[in-house]
Protein backbone atom coordinates (compact mmCIF):
# COMPACT_ATOMS: atom_id res chain seq x y z
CA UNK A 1 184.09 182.89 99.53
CA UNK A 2 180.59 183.20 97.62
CA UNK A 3 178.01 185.60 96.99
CA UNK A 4 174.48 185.63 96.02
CA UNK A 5 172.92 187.73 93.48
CA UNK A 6 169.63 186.75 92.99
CA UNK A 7 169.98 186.76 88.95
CA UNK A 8 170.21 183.51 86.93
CA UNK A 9 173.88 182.39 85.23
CA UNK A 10 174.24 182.46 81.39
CA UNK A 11 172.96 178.32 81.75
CA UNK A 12 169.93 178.87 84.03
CA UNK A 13 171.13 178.36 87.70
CA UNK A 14 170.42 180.38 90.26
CA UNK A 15 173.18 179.63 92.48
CA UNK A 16 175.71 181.47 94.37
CA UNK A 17 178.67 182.54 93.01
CA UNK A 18 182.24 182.52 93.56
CA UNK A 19 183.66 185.67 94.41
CA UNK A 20 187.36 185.74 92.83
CA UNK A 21 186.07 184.65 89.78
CA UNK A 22 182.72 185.64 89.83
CA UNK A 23 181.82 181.58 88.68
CA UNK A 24 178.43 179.81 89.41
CA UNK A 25 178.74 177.66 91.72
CA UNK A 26 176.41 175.12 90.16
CA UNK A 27 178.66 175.56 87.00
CA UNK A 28 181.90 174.87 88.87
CA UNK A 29 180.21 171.61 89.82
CA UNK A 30 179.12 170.73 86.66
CA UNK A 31 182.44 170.91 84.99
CA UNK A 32 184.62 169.26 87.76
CA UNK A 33 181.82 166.09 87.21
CA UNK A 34 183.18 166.56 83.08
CA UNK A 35 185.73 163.87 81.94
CA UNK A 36 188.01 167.07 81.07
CA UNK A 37 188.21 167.82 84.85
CA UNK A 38 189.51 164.55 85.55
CA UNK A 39 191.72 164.56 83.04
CA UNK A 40 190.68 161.55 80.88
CA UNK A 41 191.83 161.76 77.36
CA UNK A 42 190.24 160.32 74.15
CA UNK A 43 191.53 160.21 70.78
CA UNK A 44 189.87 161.63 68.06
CA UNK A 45 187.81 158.98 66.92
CA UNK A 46 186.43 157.95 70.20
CA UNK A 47 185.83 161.27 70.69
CA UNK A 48 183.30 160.91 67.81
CA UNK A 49 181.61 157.98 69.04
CA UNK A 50 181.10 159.83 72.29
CA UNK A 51 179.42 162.78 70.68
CA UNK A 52 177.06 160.67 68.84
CA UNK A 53 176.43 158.82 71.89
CA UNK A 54 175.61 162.21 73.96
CA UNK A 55 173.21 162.72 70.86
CA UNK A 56 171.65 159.60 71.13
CA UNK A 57 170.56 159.86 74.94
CA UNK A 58 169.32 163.13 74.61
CA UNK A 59 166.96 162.27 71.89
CA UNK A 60 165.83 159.12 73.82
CA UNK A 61 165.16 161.71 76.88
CA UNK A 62 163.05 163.70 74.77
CA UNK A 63 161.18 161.02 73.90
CA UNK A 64 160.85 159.79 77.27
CA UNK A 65 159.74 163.18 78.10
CA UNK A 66 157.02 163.06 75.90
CA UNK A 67 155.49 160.10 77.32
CA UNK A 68 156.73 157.70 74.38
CA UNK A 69 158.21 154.07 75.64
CA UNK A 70 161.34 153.06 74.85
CA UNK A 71 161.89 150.13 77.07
């Protein structure tokens, strides 16, 4: 069962919420998309790589968001 309470969650959403735990919604979504949910495993160093990678796009989205071409 949800709920609605018209405030924002802790990341910005303004979603419904689940009512045993109290959960956004959009949240819950989020983190079932996450390659934790799904149970994939990485070692340590890929881990790494993976982090710098995440790094990596958001900088080129910021970029892209300020109109500079990266193509």
């Amino acid at each position: 069962m949800k709920f609605f309470t018209g405030k924002r969650c802790r990341k910005g959403h303004l979603a419904d919420r689940y009512k045993a735990s109290g959960q956004c919604v959009k949240c819950v979504e989020n983190y079932r998309k996450t390659l934790q949910y799904v149970g994939f495993r990485v070692h340590k160093e890929d881990a790494a790589v993976l982090i710098k990678l995440a790094e990596a796009l958001k900088a080129v989205r910021k970029l892209k968001n300020k109109g500079v071409d990266i193509d």
